[in-house]
N, C-alpha and C. Protein backbone atom coordinates (compact mmCIF):
# COMPACT_ATOMS: atom_id res chain seq x y z
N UNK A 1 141.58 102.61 61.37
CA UNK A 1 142.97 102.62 60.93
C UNK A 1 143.84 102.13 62.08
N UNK A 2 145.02 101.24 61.81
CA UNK A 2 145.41 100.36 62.69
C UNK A 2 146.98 101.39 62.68
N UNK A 3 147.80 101.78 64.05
CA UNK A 3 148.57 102.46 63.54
C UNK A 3 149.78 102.53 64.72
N UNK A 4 150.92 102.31 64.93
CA UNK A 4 151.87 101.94 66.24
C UNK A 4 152.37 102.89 67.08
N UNK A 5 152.07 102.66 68.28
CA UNK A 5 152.48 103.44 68.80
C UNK A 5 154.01 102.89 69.86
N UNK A 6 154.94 103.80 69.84
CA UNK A 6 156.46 103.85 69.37
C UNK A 6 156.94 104.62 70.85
N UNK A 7 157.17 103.82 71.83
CA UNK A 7 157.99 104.40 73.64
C UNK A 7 159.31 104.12 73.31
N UNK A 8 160.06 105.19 73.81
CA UNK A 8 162.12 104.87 73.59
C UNK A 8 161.96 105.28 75.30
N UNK A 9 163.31 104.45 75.60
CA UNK A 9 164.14 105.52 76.22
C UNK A 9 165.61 104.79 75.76
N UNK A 10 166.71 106.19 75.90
CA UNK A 10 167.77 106.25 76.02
C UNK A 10 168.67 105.64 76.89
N UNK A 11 168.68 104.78 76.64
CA UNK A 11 169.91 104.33 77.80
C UNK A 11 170.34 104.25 78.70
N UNK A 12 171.74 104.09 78.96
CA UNK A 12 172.31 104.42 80.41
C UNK A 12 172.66 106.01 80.62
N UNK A 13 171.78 106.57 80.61
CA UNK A 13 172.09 108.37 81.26
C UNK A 13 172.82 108.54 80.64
N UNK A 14 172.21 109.22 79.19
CA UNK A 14 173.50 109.53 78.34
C UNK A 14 173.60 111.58 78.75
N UNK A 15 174.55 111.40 78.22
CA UNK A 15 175.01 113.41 78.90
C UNK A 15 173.67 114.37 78.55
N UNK A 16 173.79 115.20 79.00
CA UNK A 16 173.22 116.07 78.56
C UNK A 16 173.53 116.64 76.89
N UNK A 17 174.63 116.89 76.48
CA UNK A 17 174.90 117.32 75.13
C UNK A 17 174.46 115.60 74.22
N UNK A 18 174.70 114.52 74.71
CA UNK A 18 174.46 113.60 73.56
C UNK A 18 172.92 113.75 73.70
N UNK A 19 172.14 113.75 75.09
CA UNK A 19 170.85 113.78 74.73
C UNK A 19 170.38 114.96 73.55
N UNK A 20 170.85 115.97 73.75
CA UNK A 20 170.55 117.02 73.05
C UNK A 20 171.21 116.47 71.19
N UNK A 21 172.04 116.50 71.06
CA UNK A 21 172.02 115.28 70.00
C UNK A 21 171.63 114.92 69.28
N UNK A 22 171.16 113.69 70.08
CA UNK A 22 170.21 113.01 69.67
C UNK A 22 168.55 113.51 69.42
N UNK A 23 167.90 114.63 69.76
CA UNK A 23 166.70 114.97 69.68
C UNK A 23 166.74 115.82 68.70
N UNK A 24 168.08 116.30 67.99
CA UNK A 24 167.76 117.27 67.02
C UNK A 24 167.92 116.37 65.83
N UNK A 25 168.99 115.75 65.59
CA UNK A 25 168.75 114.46 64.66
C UNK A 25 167.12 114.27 64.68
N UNK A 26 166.79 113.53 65.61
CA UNK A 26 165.11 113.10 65.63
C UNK A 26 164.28 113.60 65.27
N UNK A 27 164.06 115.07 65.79
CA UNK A 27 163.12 115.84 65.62
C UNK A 27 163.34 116.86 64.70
N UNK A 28 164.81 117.67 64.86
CA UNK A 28 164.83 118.74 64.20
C UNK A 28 165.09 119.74 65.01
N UNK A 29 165.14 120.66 64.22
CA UNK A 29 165.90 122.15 65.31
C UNK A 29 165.24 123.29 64.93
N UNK A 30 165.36 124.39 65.27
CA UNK A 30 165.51 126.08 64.72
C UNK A 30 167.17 126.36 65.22
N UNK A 31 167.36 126.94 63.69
CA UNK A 31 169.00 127.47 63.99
C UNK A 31 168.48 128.95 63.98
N UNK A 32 169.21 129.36 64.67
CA UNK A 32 169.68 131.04 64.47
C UNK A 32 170.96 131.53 64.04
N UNK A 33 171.15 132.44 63.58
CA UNK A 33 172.28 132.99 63.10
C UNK A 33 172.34 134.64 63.24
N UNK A 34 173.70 135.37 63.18
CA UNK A 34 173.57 136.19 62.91
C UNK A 34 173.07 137.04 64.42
N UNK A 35 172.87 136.99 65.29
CA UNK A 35 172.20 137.57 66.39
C UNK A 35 170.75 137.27 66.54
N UNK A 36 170.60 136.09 65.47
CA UNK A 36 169.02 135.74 65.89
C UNK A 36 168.39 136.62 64.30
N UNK A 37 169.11 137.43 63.77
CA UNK A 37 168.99 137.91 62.78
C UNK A 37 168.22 136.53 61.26
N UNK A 38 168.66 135.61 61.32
CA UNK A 38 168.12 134.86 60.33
C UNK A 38 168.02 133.61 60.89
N UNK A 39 166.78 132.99 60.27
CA UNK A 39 166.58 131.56 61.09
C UNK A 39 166.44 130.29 59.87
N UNK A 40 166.75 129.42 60.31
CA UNK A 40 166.75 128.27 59.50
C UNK A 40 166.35 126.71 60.32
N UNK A 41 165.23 125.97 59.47
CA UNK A 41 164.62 125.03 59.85
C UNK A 41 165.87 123.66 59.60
N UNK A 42 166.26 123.53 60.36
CA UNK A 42 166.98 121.72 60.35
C UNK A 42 166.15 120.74 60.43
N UNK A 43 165.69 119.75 59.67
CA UNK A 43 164.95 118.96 59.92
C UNK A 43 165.62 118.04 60.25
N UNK A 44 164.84 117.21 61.16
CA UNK A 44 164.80 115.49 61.50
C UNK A 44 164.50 114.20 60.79
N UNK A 45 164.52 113.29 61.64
CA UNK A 45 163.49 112.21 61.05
C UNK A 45 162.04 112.42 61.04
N UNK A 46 161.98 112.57 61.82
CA UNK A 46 160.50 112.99 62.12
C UNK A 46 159.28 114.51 61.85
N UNK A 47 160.89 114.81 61.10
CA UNK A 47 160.11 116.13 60.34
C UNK A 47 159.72 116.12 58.72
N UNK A 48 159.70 114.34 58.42
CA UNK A 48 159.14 113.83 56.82
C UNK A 48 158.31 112.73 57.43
N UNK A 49 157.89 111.95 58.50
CA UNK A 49 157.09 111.27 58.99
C UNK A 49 156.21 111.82 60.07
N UNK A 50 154.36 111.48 59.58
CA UNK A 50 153.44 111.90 60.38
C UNK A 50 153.27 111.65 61.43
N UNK A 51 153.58 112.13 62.55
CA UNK A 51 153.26 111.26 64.27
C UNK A 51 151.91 112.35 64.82
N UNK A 52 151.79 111.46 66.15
CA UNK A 52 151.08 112.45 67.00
C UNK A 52 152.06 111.85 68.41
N UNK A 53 152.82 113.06 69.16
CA UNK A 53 153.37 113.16 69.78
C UNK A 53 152.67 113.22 71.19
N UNK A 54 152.74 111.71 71.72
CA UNK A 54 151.56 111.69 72.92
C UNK A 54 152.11 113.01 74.45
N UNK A 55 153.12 112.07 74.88
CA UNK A 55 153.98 112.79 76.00
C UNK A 55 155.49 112.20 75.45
N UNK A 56 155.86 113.17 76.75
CA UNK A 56 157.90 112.86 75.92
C UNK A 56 158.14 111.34 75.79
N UNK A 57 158.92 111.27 74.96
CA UNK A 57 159.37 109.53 73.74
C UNK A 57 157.98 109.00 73.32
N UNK A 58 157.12 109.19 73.76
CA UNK A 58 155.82 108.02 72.99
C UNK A 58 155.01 108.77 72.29
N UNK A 59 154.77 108.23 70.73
CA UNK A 59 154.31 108.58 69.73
C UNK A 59 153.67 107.56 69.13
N UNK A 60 152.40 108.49 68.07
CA UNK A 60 151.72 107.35 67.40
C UNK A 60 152.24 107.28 65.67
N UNK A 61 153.03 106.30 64.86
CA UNK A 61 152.63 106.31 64.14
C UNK A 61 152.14 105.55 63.20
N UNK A 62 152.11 105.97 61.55
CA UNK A 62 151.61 104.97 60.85
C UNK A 62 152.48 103.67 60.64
N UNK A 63 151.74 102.31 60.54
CA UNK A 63 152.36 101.32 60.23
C UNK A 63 153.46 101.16 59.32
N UNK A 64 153.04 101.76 58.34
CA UNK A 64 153.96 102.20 57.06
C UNK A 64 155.27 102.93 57.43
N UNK A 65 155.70 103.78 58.15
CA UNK A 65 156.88 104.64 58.99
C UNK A 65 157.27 104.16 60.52
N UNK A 66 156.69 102.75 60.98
CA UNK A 66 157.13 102.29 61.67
C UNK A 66 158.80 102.02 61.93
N UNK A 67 159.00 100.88 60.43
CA UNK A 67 160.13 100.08 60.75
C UNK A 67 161.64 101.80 60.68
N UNK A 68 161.15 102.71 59.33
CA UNK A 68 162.59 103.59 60.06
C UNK A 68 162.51 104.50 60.98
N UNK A 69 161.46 104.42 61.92
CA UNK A 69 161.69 105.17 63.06
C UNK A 69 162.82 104.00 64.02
N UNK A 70 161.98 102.77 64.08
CA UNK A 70 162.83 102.09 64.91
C UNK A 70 163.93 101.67 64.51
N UNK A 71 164.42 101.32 63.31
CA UNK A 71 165.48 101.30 63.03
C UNK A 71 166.53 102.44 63.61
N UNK A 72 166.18 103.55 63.39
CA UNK A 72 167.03 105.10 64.10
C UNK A 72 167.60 104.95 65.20
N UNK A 73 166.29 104.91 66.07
CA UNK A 73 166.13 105.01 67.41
C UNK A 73 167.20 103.48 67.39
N UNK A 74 167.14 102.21 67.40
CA UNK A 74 167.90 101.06 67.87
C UNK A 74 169.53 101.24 67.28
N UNK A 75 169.37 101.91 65.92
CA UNK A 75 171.17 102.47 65.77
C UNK A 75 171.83 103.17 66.56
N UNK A 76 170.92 104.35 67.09
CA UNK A 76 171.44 105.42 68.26
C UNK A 76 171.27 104.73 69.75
N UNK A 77 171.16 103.69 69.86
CA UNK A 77 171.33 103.24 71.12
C UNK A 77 170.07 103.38 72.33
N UNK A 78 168.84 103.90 71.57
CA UNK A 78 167.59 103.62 72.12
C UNK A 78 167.15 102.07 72.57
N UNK A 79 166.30 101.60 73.96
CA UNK A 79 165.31 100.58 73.93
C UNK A 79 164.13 101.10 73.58
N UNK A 80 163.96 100.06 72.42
CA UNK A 80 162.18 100.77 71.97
C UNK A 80 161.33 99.67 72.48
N UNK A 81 159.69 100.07 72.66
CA UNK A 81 159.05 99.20 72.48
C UNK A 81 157.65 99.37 71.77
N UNK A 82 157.41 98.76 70.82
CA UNK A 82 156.10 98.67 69.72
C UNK A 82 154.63 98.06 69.86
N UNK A 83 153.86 98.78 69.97
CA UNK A 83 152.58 98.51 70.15
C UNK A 83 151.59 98.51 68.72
N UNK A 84 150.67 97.58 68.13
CA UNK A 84 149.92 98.13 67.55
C UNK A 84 148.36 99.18 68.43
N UNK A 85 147.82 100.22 67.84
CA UNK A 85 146.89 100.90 68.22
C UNK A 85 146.34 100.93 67.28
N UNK A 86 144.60 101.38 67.81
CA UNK A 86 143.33 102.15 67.23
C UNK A 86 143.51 103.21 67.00
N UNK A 87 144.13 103.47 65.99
CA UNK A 87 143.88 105.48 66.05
C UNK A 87 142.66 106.26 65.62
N UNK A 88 142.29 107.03 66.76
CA UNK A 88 140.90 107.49 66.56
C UNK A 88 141.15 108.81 65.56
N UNK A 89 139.70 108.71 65.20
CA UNK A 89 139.51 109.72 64.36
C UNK A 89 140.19 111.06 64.69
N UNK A 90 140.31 111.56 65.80
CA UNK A 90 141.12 113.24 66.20
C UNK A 90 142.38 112.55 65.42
N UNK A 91 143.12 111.70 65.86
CA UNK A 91 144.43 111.25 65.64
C UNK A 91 144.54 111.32 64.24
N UNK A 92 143.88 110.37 63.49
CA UNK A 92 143.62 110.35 62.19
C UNK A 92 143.89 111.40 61.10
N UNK A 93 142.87 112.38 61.77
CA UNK A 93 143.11 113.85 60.99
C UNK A 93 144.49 114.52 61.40
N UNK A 94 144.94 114.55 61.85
CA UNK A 94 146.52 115.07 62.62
C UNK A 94 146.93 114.13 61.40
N UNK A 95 147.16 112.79 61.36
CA UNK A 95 148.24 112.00 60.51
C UNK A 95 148.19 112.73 59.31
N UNK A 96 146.78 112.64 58.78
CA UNK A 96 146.59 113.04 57.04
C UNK A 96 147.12 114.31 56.66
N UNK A 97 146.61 115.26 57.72
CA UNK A 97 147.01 116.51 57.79
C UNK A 97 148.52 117.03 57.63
N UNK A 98 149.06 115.94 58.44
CA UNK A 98 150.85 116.23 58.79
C UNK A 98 150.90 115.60 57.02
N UNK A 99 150.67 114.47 56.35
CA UNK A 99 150.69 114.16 54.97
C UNK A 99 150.59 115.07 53.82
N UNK A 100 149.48 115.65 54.12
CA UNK A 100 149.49 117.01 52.98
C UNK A 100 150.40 118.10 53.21
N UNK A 101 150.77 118.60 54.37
CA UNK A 101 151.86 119.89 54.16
C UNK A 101 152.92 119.30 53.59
């Protein structure tokens, strides 16, 4: 399975609060409320697309969820850069897996 793997970085040193931002858009959050009393999942982009999250910004994913990751990332003012990869079988099962929940 042939499948891209996806390096950002951010810009010119964006703040601390836009970085923060920007990663909950991306990824997603846990809210708390209430004193921590009730919690609620915010999702991202990347919390309806399968990755495997190598180290911080570089990820593998499928060809198919390529173009709107990068699309995101190049609206918000990311440099990306796109690789095709081999995704091995460990990887593989992570993708399908993240597919069925």
């Amino acid at each position: 399975m042939i499948g891209r793997i996806v390096c950002y970085t951010l810009g010119s040193e964006p703040t601390p609060a836009q970085r923060n931002k920007f990663r909950k858009m991306f990824f997603g959050y846990l809210d708390h409320s209430c004193g921590g009393r009730y919690k609620y999942v915010r999702r991202g982009l990347m919390s309806d697309i399968p990755h495997v999250k190598l180290v911080r910004s570089v990820f593998i994913v499928r060809k198919e969820d390529c173009r709107k990751v990068v699309d995101f990332l190049e609206k918000n003012g990311a440099t990306v850069y796109v690789r095709d990869v081999i995704i091995t079988p460990d990887d593989r099962k992570v993708l399908l897996d993240q597919l069925r929940a």
